[in-house]
ModelCIF file with pLDDT and N, C-alpha, C, O atoms, coordinates in Angstrom:
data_MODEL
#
_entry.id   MODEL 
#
_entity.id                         1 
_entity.type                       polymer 
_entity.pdbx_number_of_molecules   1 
#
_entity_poly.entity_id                      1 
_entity_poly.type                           'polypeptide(L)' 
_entity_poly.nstd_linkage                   no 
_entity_poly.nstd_monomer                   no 
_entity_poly.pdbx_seq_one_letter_code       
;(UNK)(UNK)(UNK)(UNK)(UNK)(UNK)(UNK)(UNK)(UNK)(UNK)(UNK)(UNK)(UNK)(UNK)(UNK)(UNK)
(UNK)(UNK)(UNK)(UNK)(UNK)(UNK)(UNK)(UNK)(UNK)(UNK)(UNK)(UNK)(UNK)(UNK)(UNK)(UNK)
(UNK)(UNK)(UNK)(UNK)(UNK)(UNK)(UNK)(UNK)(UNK)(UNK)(UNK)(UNK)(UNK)(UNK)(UNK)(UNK)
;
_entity_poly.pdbx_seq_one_letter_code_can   XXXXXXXXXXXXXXXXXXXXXXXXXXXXXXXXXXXXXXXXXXXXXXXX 
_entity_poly.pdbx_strand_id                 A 
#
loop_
_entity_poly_seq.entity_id 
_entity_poly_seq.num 
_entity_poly_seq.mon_id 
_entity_poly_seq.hetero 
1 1  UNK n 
1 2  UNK n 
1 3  UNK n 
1 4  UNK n 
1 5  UNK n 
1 6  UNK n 
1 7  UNK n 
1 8  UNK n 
1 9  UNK n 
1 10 UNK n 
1 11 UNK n 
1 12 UNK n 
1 13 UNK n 
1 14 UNK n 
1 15 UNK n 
1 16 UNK n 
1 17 UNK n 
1 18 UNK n 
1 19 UNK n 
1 20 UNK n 
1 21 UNK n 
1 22 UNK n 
1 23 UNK n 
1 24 UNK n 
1 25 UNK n 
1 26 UNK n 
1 27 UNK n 
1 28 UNK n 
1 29 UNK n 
1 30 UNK n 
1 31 UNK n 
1 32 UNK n 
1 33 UNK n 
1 34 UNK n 
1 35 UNK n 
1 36 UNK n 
1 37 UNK n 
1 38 UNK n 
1 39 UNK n 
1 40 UNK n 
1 41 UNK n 
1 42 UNK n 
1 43 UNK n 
1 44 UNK n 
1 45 UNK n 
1 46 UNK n 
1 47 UNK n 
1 48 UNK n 
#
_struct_asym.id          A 
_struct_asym.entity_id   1 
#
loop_
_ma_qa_metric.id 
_ma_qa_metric.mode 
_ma_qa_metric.name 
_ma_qa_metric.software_group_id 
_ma_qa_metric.type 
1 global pLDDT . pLDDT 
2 local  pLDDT . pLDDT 
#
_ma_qa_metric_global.metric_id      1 
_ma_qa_metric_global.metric_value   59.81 
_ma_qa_metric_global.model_id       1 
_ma_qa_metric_global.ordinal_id     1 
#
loop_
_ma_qa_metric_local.label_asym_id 
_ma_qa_metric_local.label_comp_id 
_ma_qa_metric_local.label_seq_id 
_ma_qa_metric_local.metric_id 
_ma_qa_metric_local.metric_value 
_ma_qa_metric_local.model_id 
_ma_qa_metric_local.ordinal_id 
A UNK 1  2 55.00 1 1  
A UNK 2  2 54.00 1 2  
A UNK 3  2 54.00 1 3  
A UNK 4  2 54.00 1 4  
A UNK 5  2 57.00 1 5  
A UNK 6  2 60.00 1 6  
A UNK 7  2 57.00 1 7  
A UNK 8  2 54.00 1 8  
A UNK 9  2 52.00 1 9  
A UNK 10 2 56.00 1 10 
A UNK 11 2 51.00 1 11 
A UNK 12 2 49.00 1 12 
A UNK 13 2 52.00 1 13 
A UNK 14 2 55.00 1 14 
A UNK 15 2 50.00 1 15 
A UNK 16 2 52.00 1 16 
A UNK 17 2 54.00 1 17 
A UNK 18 2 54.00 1 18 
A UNK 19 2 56.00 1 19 
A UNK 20 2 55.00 1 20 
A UNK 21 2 60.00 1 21 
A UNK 22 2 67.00 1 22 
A UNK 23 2 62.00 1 23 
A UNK 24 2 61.00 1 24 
A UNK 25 2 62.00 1 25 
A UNK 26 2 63.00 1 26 
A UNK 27 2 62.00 1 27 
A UNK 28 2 63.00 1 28 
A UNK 29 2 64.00 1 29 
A UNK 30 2 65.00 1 30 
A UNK 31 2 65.00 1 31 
A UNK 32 2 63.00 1 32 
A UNK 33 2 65.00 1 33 
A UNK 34 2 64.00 1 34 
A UNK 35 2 65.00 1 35 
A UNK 36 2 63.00 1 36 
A UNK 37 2 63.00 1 37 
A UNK 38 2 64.00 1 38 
A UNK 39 2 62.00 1 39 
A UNK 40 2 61.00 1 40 
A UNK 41 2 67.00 1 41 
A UNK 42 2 63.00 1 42 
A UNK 43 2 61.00 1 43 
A UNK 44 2 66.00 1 44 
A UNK 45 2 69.00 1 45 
A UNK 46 2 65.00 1 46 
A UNK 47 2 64.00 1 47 
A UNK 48 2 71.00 1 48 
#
loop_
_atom_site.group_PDB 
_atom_site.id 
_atom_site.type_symbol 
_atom_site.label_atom_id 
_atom_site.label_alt_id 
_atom_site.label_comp_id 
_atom_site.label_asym_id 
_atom_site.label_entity_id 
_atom_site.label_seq_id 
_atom_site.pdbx_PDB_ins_code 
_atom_site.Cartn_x 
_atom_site.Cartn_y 
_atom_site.Cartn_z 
_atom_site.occupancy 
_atom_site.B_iso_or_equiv 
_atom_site.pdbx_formal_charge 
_atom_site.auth_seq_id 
_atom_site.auth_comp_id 
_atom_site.auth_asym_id 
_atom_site.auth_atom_id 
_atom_site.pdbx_PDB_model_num 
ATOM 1   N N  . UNK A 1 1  ? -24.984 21.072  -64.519 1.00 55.00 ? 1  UNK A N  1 
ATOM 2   C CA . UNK A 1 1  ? -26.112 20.271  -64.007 1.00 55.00 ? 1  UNK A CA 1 
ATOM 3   C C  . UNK A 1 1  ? -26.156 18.908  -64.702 1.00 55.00 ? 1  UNK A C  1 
ATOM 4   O O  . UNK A 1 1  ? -26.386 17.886  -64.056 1.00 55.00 ? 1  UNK A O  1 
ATOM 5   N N  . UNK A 1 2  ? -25.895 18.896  -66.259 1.00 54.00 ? 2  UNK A N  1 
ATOM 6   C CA . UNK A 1 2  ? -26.070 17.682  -66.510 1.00 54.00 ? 2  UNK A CA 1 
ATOM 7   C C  . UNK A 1 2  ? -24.684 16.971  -66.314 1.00 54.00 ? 2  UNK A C  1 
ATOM 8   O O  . UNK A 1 2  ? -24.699 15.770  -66.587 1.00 54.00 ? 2  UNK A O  1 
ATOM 9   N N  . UNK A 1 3  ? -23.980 17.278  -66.064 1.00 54.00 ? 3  UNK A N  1 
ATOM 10  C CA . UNK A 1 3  ? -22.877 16.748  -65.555 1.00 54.00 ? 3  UNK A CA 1 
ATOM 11  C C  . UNK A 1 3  ? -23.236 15.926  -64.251 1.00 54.00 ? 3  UNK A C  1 
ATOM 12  O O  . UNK A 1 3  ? -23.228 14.695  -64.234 1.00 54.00 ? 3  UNK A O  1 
ATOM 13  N N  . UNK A 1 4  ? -23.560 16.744  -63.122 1.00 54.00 ? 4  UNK A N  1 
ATOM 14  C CA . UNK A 1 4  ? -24.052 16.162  -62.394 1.00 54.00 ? 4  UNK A CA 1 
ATOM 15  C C  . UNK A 1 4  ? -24.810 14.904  -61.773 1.00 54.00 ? 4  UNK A C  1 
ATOM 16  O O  . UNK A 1 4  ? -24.704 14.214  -60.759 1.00 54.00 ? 4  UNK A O  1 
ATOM 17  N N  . UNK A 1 5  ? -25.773 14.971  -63.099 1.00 57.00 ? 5  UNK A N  1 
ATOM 18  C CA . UNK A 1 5  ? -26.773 13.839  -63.332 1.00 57.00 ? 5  UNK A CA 1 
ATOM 19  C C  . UNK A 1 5  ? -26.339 12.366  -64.115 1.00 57.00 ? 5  UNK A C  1 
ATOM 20  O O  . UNK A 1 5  ? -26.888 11.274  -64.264 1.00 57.00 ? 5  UNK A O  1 
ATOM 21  N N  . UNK A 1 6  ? -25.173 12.915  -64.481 1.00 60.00 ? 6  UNK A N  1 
ATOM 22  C CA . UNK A 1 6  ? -24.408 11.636  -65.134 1.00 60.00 ? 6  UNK A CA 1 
ATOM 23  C C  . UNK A 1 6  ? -23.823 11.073  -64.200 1.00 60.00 ? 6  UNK A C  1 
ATOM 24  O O  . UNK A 1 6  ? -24.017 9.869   -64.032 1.00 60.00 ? 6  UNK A O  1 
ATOM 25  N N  . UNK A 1 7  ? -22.798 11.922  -63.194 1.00 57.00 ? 7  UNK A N  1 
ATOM 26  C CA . UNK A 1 7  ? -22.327 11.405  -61.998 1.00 57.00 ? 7  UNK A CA 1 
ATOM 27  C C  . UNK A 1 7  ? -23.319 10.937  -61.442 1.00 57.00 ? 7  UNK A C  1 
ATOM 28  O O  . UNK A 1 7  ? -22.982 9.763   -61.291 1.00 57.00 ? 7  UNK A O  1 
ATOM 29  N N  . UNK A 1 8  ? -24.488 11.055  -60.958 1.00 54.00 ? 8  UNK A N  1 
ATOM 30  C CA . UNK A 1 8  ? -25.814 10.498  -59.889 1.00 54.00 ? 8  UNK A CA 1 
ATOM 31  C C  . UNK A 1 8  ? -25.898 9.249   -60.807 1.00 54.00 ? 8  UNK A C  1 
ATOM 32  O O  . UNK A 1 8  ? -25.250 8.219   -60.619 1.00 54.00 ? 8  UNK A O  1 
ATOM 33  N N  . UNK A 1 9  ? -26.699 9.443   -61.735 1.00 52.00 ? 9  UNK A N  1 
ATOM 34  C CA . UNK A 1 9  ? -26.702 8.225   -62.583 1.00 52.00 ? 9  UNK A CA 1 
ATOM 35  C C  . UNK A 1 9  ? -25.572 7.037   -63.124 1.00 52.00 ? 9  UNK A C  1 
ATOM 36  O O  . UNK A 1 9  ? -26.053 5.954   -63.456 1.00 52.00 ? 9  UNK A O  1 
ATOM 37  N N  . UNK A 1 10 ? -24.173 7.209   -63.212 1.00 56.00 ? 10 UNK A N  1 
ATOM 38  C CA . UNK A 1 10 ? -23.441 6.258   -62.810 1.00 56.00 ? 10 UNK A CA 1 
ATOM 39  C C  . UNK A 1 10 ? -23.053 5.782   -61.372 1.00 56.00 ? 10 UNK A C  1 
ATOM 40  O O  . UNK A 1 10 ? -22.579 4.653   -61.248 1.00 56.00 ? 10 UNK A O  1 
ATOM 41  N N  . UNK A 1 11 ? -23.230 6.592   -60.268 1.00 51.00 ? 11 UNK A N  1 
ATOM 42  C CA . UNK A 1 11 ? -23.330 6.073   -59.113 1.00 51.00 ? 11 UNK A CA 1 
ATOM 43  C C  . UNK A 1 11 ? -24.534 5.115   -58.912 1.00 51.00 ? 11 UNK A C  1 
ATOM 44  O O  . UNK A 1 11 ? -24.106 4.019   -58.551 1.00 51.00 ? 11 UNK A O  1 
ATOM 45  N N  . UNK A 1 12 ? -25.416 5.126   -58.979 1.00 49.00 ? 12 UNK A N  1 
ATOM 46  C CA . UNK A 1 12 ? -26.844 4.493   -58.791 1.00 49.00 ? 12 UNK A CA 1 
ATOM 47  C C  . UNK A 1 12 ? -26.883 3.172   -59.567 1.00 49.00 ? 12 UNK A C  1 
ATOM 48  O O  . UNK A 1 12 ? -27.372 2.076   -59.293 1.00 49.00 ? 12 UNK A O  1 
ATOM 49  N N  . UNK A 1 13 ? -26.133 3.686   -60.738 1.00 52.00 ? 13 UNK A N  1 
ATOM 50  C CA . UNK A 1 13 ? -25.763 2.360   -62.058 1.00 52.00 ? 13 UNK A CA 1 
ATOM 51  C C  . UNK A 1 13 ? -25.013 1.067   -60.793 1.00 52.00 ? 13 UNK A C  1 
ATOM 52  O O  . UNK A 1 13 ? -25.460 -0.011  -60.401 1.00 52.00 ? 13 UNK A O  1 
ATOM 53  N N  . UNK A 1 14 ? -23.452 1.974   -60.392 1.00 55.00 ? 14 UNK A N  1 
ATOM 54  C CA . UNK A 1 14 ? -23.318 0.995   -59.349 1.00 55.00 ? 14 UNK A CA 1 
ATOM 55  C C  . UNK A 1 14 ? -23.319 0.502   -58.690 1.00 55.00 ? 14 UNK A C  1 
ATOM 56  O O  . UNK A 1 14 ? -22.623 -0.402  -58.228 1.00 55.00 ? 14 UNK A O  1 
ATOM 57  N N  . UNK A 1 15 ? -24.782 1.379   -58.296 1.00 50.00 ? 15 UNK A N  1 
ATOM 58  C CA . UNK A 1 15 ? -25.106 0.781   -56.273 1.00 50.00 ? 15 UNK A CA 1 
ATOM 59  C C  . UNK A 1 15 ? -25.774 -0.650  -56.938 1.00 50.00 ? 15 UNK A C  1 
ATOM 60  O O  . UNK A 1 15 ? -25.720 -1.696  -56.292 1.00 50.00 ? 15 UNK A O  1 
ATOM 61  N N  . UNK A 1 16 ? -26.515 -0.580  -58.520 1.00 52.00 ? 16 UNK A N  1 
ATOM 62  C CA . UNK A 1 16 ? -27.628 -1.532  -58.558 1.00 52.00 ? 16 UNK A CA 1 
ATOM 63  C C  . UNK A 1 16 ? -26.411 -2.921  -59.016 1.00 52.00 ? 16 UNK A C  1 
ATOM 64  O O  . UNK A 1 16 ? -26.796 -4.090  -59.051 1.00 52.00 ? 16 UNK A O  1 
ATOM 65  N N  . UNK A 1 17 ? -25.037 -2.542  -59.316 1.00 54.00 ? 17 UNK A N  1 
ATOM 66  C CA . UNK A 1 17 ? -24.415 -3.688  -59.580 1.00 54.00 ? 17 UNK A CA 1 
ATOM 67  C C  . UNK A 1 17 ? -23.491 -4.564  -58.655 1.00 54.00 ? 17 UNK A C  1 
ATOM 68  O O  . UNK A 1 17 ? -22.642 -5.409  -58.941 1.00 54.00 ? 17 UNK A O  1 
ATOM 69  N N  . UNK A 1 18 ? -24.022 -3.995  -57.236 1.00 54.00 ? 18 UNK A N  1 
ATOM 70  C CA . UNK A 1 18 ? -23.743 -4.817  -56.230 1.00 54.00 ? 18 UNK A CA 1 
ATOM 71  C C  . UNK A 1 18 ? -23.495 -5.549  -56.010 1.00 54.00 ? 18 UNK A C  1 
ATOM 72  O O  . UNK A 1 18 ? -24.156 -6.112  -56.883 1.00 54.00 ? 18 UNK A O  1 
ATOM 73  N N  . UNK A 1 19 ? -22.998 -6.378  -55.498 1.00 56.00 ? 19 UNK A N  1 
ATOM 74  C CA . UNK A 1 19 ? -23.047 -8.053  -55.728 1.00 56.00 ? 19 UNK A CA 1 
ATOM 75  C C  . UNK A 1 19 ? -23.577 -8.171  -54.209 1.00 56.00 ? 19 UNK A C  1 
ATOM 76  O O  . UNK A 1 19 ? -23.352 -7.403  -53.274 1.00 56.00 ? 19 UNK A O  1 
ATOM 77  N N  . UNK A 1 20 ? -24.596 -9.738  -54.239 1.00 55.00 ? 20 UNK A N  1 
ATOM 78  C CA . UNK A 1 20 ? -25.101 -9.941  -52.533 1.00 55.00 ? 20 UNK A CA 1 
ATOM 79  C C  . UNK A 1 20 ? -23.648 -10.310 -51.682 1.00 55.00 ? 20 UNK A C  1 
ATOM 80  O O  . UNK A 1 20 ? -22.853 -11.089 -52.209 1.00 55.00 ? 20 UNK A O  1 
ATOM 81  N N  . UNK A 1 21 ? -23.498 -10.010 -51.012 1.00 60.00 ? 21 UNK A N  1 
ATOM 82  C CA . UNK A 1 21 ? -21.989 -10.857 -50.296 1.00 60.00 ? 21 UNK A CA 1 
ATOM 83  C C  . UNK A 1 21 ? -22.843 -11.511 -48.882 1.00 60.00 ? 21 UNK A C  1 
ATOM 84  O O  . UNK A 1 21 ? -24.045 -11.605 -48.634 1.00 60.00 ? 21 UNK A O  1 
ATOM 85  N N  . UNK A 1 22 ? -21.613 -11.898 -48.118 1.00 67.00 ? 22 UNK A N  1 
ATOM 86  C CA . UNK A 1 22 ? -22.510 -12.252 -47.432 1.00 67.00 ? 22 UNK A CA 1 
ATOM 87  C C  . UNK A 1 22 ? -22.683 -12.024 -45.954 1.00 67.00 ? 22 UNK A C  1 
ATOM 88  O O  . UNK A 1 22 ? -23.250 -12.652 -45.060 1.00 67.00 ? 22 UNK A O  1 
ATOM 89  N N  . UNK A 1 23 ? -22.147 -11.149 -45.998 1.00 62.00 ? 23 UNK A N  1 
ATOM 90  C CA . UNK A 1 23 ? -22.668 -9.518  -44.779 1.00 62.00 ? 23 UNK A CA 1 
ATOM 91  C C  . UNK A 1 23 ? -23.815 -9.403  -45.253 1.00 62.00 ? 23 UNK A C  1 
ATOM 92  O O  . UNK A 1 23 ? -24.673 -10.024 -44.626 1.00 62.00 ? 23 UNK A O  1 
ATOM 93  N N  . UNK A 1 24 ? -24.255 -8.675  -46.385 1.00 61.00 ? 24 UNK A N  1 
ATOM 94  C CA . UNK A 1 24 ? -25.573 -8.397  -47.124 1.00 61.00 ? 24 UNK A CA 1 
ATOM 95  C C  . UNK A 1 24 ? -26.669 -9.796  -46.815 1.00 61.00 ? 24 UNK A C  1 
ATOM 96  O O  . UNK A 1 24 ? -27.730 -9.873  -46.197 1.00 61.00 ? 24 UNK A O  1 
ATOM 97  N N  . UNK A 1 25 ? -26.105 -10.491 -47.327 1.00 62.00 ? 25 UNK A N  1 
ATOM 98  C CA . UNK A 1 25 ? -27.242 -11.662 -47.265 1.00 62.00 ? 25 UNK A CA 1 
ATOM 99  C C  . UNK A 1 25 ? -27.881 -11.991 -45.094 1.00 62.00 ? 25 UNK A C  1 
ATOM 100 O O  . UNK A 1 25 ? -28.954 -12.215 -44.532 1.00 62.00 ? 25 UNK A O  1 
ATOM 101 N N  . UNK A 1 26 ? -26.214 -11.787 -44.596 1.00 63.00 ? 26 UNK A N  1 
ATOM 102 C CA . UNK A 1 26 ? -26.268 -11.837 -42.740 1.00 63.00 ? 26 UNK A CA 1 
ATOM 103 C C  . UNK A 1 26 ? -27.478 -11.217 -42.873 1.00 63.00 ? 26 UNK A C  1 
ATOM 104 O O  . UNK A 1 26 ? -28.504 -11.868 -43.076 1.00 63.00 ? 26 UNK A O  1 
ATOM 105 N N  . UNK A 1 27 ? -27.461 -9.642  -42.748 1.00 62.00 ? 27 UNK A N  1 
ATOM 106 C CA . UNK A 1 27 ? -27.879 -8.512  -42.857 1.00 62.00 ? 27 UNK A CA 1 
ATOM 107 C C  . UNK A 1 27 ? -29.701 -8.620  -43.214 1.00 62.00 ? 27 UNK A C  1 
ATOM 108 O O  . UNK A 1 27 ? -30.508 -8.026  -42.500 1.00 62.00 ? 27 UNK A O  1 
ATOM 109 N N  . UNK A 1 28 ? -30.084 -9.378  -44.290 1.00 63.00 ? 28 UNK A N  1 
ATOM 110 C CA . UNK A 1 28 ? -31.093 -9.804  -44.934 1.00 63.00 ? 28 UNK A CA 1 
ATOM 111 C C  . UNK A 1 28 ? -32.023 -10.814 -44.023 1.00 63.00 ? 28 UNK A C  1 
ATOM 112 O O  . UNK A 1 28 ? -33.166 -10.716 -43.574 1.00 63.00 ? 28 UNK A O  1 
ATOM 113 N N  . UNK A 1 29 ? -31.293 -11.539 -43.977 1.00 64.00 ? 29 UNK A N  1 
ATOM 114 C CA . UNK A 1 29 ? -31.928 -12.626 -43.189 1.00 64.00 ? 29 UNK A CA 1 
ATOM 115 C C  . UNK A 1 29 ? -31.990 -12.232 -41.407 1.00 64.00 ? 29 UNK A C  1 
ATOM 116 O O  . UNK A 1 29 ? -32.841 -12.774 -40.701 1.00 64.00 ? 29 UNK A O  1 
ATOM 117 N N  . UNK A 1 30 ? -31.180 -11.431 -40.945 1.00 65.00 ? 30 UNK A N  1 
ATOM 118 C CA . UNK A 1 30 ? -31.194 -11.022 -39.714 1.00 65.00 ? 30 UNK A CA 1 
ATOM 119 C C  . UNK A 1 30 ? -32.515 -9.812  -39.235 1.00 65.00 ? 30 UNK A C  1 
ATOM 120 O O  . UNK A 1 30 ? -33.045 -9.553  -38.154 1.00 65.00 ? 30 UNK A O  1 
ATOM 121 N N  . UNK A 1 31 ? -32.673 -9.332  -40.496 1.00 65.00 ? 31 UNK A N  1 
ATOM 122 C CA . UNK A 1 31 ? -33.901 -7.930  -40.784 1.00 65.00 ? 31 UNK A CA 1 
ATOM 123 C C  . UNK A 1 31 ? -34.885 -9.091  -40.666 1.00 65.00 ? 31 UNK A C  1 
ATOM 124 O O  . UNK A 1 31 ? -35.197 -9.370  -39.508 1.00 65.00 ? 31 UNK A O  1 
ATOM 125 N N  . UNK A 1 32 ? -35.342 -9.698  -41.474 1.00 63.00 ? 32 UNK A N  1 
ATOM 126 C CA . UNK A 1 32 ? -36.339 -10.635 -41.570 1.00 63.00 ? 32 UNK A CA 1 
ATOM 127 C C  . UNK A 1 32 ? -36.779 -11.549 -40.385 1.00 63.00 ? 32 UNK A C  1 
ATOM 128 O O  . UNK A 1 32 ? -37.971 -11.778 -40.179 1.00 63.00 ? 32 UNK A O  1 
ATOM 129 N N  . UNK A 1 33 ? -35.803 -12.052 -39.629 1.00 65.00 ? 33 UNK A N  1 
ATOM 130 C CA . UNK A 1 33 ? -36.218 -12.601 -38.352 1.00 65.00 ? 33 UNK A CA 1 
ATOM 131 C C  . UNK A 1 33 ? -36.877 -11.441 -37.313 1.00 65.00 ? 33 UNK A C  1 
ATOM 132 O O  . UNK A 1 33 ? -37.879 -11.710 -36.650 1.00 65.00 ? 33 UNK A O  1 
ATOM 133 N N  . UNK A 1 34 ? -36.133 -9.966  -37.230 1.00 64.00 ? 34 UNK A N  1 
ATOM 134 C CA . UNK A 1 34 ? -36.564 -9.290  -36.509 1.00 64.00 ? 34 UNK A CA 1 
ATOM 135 C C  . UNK A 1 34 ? -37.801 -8.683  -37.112 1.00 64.00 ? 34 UNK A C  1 
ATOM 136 O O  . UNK A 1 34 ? -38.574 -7.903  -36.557 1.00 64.00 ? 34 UNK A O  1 
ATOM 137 N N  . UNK A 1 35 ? -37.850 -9.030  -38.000 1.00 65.00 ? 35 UNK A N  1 
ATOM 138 C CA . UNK A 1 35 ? -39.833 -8.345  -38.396 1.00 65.00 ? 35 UNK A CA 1 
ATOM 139 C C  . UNK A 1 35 ? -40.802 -9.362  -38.162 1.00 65.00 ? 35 UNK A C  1 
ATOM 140 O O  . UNK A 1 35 ? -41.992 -9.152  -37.928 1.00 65.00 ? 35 UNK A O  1 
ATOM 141 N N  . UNK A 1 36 ? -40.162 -10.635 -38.244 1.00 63.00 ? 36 UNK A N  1 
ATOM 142 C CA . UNK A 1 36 ? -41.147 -11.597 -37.788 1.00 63.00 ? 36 UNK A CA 1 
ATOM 143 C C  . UNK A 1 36 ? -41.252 -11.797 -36.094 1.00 63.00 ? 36 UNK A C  1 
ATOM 144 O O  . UNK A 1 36 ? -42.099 -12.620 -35.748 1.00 63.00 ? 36 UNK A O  1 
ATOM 145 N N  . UNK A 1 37 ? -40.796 -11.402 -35.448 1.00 63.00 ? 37 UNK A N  1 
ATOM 146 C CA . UNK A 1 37 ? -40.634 -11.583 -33.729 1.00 63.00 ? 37 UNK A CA 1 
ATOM 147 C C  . UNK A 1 37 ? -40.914 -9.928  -33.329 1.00 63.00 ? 37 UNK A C  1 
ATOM 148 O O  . UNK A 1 37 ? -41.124 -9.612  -32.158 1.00 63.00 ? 37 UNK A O  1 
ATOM 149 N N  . UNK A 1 38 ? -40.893 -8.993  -34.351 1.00 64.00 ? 38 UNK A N  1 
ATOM 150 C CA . UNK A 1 38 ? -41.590 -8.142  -34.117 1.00 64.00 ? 38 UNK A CA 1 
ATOM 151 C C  . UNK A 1 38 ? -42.976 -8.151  -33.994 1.00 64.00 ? 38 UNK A C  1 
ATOM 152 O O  . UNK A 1 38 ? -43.568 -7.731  -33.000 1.00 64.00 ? 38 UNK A O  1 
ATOM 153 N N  . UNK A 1 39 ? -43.626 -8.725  -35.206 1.00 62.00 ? 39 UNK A N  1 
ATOM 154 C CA . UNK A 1 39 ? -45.012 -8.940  -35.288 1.00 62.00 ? 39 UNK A CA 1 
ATOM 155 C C  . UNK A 1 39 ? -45.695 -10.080 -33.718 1.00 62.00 ? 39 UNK A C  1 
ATOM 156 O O  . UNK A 1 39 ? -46.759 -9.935  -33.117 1.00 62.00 ? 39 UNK A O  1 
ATOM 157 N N  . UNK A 1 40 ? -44.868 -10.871 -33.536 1.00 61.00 ? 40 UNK A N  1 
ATOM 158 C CA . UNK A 1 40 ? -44.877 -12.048 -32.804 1.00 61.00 ? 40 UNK A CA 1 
ATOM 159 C C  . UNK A 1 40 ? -45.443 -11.222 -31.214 1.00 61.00 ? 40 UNK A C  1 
ATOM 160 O O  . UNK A 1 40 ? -46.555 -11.040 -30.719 1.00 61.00 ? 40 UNK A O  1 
ATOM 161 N N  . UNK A 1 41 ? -44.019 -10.875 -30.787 1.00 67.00 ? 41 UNK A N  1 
ATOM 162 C CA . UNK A 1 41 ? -44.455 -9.479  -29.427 1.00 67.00 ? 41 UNK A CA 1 
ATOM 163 C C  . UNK A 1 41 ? -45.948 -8.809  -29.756 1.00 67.00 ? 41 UNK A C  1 
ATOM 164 O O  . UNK A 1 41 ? -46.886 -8.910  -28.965 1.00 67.00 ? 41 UNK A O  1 
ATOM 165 N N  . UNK A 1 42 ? -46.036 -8.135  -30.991 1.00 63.00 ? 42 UNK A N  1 
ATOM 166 C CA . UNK A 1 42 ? -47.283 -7.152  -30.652 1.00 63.00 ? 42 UNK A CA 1 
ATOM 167 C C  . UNK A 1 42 ? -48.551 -7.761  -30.059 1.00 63.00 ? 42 UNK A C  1 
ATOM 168 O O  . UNK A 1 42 ? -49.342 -7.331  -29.218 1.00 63.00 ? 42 UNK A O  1 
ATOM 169 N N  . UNK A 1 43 ? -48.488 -9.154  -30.918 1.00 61.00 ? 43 UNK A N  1 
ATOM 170 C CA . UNK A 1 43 ? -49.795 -9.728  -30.237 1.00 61.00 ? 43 UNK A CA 1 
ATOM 171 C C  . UNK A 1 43 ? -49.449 -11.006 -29.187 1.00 61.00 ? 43 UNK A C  1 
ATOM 172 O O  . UNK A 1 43 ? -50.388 -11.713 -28.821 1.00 61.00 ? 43 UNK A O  1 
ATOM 173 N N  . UNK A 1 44 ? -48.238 -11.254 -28.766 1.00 66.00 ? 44 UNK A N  1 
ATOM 174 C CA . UNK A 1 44 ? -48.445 -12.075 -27.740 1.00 66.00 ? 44 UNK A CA 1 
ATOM 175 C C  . UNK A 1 44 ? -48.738 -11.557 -26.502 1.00 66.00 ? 44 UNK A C  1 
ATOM 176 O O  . UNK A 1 44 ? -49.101 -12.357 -25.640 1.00 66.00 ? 44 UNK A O  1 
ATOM 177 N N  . UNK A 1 45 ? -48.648 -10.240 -26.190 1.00 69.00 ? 45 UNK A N  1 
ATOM 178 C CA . UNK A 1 45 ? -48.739 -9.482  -25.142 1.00 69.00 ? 45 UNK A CA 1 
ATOM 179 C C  . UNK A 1 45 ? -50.683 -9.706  -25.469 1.00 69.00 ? 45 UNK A C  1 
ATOM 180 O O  . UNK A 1 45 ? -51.295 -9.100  -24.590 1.00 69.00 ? 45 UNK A O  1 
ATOM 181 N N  . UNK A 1 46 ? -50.962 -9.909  -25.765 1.00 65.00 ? 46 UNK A N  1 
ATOM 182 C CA . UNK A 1 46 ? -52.854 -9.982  -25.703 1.00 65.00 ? 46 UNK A CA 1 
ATOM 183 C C  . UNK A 1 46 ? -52.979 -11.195 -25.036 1.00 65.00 ? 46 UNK A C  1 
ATOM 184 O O  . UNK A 1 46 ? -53.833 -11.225 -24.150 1.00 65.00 ? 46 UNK A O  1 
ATOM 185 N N  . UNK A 1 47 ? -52.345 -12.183 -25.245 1.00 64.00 ? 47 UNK A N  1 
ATOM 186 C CA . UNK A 1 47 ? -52.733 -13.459 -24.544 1.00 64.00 ? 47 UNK A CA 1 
ATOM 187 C C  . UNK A 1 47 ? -52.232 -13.489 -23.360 1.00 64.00 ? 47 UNK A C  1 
ATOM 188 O O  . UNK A 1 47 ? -52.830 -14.012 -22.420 1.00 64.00 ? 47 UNK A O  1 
ATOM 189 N N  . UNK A 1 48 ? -51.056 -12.924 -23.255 1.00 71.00 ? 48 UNK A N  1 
ATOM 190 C CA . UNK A 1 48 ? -50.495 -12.850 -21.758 1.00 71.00 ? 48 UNK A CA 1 
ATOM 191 C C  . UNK A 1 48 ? -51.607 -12.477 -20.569 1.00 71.00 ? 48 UNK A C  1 
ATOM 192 O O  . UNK A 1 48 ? -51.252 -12.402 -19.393 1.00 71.00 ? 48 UNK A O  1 
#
């Protein structure tokens, strides 16, 4: 078991040493437009 937890815990070590690339960053900024034009739809349909 604690074996285990060393493996989990150096995996996790390297998810956090990621580097942004810039798929990731695409990825980031592409999420973010669609939450803002998400919000945008919910209430433009009221004025319509």
């Amino acid at each position: 078991i604690h074996h285990h937890q060393q493996k989990n815990a150096e995996i996790i070590a390297r998810l956090e040493r990621i580097p942004v690339t810039r798929r990731l960053q695409f990825m980031r900024v592409t999420i973010g437009i669609a939450t803002f034009f998400d919000a945008y739809t919910v209430l433009a349909i009221a004025f319509a």
